[in-house]
N, C-alpha and C. Protein backbone atom coordinates (compact mmCIF):
# COMPACT_ATOMS: atom_id res chain seq x y z
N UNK A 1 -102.86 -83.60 -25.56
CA UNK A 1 -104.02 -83.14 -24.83
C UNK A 1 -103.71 -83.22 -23.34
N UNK A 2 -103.38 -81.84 -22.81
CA UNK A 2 -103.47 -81.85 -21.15
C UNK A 2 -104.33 -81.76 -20.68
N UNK A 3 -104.94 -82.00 -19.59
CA UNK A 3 -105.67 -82.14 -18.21
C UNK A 3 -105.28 -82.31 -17.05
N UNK A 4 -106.18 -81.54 -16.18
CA UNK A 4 -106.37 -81.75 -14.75
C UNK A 4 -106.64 -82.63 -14.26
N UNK A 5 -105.55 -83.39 -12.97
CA UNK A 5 -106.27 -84.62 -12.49
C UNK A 5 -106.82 -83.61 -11.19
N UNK A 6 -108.26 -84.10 -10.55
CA UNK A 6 -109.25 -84.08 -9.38
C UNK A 6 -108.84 -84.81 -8.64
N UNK A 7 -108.22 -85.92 -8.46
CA UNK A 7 -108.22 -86.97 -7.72
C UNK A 7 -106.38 -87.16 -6.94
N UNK A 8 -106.74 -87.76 -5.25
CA UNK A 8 -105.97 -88.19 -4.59
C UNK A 8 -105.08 -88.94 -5.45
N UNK A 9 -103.75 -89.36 -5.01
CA UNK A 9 -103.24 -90.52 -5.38
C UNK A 9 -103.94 -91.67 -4.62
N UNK A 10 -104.06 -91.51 -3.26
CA UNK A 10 -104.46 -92.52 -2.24
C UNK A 10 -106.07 -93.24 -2.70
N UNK A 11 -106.90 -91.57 -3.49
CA UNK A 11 -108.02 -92.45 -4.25
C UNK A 11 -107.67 -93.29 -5.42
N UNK A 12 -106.80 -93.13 -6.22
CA UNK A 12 -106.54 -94.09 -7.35
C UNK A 12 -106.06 -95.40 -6.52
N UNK A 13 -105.00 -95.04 -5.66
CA UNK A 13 -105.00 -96.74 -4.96
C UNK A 13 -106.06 -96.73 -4.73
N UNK A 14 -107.18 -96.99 -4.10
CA UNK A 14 -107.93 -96.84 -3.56
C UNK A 14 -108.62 -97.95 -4.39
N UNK A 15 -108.89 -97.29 -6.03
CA UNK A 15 -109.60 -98.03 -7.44
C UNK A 15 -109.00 -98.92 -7.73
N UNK A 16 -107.83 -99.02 -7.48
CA UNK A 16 -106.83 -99.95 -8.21
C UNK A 16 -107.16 -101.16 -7.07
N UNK A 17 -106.84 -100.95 -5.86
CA UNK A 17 -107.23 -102.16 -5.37
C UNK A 17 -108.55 -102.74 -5.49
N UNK A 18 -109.77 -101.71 -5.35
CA UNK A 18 -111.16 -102.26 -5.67
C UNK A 18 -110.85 -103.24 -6.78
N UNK A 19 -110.42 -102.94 -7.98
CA UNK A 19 -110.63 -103.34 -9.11
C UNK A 19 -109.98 -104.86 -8.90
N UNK A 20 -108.64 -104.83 -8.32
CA UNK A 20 -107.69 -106.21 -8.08
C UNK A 20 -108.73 -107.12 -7.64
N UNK A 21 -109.39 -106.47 -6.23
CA UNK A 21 -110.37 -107.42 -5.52
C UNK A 21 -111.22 -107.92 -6.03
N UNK A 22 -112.21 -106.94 -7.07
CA UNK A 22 -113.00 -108.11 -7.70
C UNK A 22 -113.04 -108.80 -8.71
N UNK A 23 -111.94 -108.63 -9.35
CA UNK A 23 -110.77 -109.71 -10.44
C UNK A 23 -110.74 -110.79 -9.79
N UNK A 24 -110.11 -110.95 -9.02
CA UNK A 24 -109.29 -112.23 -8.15
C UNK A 24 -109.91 -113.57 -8.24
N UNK A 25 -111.40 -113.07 -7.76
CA UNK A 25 -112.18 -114.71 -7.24
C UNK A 25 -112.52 -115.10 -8.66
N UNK A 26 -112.27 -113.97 -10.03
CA UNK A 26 -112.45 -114.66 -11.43
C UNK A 26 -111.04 -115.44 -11.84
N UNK A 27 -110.35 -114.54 -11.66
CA UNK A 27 -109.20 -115.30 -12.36
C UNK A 27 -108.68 -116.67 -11.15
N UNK A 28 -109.13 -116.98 -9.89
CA UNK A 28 -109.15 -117.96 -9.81
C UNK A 28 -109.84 -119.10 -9.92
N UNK A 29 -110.67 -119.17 -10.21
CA UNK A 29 -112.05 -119.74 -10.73
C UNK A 29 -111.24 -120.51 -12.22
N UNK A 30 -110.60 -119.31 -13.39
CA UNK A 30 -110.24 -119.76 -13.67
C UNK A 30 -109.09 -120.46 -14.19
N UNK A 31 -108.09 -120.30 -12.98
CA UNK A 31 -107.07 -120.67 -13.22
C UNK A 31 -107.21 -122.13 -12.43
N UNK A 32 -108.82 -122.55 -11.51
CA UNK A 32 -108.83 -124.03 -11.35
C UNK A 32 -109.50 -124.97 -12.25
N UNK A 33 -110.11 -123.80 -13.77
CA UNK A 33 -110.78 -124.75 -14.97
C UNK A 33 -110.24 -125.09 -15.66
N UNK A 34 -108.67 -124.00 -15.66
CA UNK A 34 -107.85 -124.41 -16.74
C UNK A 34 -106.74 -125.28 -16.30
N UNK A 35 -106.51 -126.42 -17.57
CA UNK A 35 -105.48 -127.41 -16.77
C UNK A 35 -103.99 -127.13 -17.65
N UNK A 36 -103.12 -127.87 -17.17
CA UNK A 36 -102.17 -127.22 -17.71
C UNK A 36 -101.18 -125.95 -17.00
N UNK A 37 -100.36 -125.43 -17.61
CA UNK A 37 -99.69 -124.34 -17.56
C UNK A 37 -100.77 -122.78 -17.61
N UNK A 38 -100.97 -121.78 -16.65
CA UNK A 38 -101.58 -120.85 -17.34
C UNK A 38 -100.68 -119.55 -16.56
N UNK A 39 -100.37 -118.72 -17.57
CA UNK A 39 -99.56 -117.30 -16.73
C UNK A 39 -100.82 -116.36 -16.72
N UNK A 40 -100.85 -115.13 -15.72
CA UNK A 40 -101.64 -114.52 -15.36
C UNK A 40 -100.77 -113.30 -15.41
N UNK A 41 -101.01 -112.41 -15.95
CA UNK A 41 -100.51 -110.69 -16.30
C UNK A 41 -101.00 -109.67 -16.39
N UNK A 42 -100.22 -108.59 -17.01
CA UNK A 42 -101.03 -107.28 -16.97
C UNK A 42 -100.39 -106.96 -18.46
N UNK A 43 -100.94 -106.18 -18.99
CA UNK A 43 -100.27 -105.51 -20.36
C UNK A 43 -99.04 -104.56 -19.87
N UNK A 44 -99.44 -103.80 -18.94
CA UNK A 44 -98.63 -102.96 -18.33
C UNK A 44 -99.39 -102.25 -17.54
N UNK A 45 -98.33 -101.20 -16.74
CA UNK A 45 -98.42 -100.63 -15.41
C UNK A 45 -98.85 -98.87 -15.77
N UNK A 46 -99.23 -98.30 -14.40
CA UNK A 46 -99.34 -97.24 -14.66
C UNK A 46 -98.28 -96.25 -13.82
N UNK A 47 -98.27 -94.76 -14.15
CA UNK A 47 -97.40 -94.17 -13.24
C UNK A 47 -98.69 -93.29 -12.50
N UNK A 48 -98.76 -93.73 -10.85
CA UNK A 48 -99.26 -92.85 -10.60
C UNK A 48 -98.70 -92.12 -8.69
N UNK A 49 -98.08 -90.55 -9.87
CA UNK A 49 -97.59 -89.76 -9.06
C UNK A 49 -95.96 -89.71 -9.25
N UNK A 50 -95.46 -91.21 -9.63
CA UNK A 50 -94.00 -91.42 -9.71
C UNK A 50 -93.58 -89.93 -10.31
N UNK A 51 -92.02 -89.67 -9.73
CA UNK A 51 -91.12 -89.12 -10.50
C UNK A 51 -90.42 -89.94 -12.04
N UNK A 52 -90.55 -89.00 -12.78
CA UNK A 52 -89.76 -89.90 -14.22
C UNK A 52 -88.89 -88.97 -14.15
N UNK A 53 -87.42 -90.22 -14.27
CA UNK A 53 -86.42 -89.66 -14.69
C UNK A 53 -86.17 -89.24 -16.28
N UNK A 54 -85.38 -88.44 -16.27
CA UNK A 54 -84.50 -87.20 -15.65
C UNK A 54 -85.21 -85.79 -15.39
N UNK A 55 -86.60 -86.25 -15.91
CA UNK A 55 -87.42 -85.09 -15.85
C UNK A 55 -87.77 -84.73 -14.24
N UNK A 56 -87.85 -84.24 -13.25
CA UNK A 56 -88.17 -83.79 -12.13
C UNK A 56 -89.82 -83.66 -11.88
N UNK A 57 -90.51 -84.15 -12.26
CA UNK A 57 -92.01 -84.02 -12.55
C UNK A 57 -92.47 -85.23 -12.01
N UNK A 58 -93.95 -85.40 -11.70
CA UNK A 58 -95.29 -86.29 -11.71
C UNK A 58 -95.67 -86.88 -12.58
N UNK A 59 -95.63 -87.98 -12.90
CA UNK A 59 -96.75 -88.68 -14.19
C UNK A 59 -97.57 -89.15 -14.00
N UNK A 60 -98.54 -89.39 -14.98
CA UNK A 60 -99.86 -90.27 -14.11
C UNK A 60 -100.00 -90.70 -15.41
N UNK A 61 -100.40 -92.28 -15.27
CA UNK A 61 -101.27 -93.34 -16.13
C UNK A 61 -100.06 -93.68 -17.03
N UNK A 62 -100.16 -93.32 -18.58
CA UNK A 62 -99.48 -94.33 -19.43
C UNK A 62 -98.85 -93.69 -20.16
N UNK A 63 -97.99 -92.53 -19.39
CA UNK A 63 -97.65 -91.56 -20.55
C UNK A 63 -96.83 -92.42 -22.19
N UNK A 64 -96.88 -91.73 -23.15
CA UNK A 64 -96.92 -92.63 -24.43
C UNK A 64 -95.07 -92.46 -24.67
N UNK A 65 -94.63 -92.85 -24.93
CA UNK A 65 -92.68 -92.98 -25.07
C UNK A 65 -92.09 -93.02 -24.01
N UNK A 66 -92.59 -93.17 -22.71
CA UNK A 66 -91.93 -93.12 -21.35
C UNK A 66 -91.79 -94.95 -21.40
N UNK A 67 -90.94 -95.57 -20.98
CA UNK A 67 -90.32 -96.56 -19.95
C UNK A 67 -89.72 -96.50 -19.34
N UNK A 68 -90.92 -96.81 -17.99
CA UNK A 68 -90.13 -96.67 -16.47
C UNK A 68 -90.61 -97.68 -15.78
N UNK A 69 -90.09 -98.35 -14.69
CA UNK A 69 -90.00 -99.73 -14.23
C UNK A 69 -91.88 -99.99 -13.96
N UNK A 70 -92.33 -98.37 -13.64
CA UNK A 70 -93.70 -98.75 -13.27
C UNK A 70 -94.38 -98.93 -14.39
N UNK A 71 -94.12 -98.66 -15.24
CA UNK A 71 -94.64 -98.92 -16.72
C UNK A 71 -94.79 -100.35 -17.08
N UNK A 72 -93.64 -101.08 -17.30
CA UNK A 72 -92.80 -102.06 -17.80
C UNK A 72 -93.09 -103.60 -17.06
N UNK A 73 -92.38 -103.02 -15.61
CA UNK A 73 -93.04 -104.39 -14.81
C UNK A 73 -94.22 -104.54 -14.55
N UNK A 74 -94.54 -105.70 -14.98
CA UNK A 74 -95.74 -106.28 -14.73
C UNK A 74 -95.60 -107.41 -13.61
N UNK A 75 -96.93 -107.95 -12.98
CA UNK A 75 -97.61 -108.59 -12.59
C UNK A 75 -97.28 -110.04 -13.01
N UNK A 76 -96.45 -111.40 -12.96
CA UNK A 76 -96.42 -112.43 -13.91
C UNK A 76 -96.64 -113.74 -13.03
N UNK A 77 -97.97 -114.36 -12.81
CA UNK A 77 -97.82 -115.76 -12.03
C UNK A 77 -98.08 -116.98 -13.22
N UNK A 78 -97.41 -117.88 -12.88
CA UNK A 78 -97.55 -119.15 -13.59
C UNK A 78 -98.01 -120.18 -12.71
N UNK A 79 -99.17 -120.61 -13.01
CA UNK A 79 -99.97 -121.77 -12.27
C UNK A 79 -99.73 -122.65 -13.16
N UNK A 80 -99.50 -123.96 -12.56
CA UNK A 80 -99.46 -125.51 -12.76
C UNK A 80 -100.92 -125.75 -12.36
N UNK A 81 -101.59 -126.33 -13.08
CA UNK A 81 -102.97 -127.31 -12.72
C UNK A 81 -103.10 -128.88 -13.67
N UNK A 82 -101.96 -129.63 -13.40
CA UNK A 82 -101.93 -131.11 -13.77
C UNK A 82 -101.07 -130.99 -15.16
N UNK A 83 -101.03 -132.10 -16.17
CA UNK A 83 -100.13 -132.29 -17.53
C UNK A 83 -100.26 -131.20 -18.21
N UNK A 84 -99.36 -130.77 -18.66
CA UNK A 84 -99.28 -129.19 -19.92
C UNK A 84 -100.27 -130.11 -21.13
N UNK A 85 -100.70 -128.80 -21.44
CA UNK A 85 -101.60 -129.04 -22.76
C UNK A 85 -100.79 -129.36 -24.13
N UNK A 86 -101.56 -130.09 -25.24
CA UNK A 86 -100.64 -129.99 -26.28
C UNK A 86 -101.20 -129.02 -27.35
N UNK A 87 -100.26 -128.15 -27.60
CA UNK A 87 -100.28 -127.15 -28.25
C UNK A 87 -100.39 -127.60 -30.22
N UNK A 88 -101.20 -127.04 -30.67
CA UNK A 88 -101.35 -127.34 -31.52
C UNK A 88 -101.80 -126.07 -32.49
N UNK A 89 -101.31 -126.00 -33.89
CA UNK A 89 -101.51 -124.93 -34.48
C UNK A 89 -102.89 -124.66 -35.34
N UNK A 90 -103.77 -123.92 -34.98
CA UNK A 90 -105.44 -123.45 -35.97
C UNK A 90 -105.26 -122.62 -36.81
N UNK A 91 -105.33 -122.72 -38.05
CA UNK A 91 -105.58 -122.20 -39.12
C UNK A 91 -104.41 -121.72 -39.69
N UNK A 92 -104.38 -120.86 -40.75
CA UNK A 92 -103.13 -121.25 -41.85
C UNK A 92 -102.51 -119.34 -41.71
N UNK A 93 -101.48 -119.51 -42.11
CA UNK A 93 -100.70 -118.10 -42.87
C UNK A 93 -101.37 -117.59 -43.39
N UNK A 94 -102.30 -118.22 -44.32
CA UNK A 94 -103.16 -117.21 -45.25
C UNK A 94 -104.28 -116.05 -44.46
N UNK A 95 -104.73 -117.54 -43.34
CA UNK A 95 -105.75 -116.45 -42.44
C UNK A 95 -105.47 -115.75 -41.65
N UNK A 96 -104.01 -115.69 -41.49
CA UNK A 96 -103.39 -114.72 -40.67
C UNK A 96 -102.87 -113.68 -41.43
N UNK A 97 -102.81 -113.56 -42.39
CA UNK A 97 -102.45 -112.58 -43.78
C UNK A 97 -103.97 -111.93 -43.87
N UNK A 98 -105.14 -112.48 -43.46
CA UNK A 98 -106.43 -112.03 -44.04
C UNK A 98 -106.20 -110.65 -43.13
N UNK A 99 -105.75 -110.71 -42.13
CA UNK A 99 -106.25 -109.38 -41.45
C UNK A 99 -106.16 -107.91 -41.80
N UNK A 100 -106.52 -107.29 -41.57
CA UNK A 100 -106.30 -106.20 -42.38
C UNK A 100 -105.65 -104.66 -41.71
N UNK A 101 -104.22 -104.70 -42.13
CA UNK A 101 -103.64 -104.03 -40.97
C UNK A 101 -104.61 -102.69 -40.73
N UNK A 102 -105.10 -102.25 -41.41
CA UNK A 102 -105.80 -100.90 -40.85
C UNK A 102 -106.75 -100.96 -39.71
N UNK A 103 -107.22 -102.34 -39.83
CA UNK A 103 -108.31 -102.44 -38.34
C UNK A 103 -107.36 -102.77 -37.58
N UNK A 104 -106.15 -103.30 -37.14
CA UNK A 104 -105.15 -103.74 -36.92
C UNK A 104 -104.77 -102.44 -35.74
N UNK A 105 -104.43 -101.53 -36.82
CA UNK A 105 -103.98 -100.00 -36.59
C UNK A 105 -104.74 -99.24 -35.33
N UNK A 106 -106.14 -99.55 -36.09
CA UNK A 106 -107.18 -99.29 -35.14
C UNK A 106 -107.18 -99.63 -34.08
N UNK A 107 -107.26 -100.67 -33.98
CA UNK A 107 -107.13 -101.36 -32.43
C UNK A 107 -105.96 -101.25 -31.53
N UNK A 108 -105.10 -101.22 -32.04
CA UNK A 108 -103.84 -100.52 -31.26
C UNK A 108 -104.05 -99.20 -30.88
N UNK A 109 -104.25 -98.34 -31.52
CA UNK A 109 -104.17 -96.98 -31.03
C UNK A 109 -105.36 -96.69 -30.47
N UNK A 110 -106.72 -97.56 -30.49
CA UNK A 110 -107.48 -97.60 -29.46
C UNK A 110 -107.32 -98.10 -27.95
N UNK A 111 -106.46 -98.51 -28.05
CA UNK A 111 -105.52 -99.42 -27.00
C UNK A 111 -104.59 -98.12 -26.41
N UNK A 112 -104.38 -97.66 -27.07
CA UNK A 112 -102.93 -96.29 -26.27
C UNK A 112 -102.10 -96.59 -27.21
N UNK A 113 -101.73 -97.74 -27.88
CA UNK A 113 -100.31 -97.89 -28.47
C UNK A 113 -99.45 -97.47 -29.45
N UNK A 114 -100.46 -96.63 -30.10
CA UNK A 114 -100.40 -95.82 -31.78
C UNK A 114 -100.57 -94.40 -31.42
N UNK A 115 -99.88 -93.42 -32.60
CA UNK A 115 -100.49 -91.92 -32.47
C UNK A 115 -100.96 -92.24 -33.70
């Protein structure tokens, strides 16, 4: 499915930083509730405007079989806030067997990650 993008690149920065900014004062909030080790990320990146190689073209957002550094690299901080937690394992194989890959399915390719 193609479409027309309307929009600047300079407006998508534009969103992208809005959006960073009013993230921030959450995820530090709680990265001072949580004690322990906590990493802070992104799932992944978007392309917007990049050239993808070898193709000579524009991409925008998440095109689906492309990896390209803007894709790929993410975002990765690791905060220290006092003794690491002890990790401990909840619930069994079985209830992790309960799931049911088709909602599974679902949720991925509601996600972008499935055709």
């Amino acid at each position: 499915m193609e479409s027309e993008l309307d929009v600047s690149r300079g407006s998508i920065w534009h969103a992208y930083t809005g959006n960073l900014l009013r993230s921030l004062p959450h995820v530090e909030q709680l990265m001072d509730a949580l004690t322990g080790r906590t990493v802070v990320t992104a799932d992944h990146g978007n392309m917007v405007g990049e050239r993808a190689f070898p193709f000579p073209i524009r991409e925008w957002g998440h095109p689906r079989g492309m990896y390209t550094e803007e894709l790929v690299k993410v975002p990765w901080l690791v905060h220290e806030n006092g003794p690491r937690k002890d990790i401990t394992t909840e619930g069994s194989d079985e209830e992790m067997e309960a799931v049911d890959d088709a909602v599974v399915s679902d949720r991925l390719e509601q996600l972008g990650y499935m055709e």
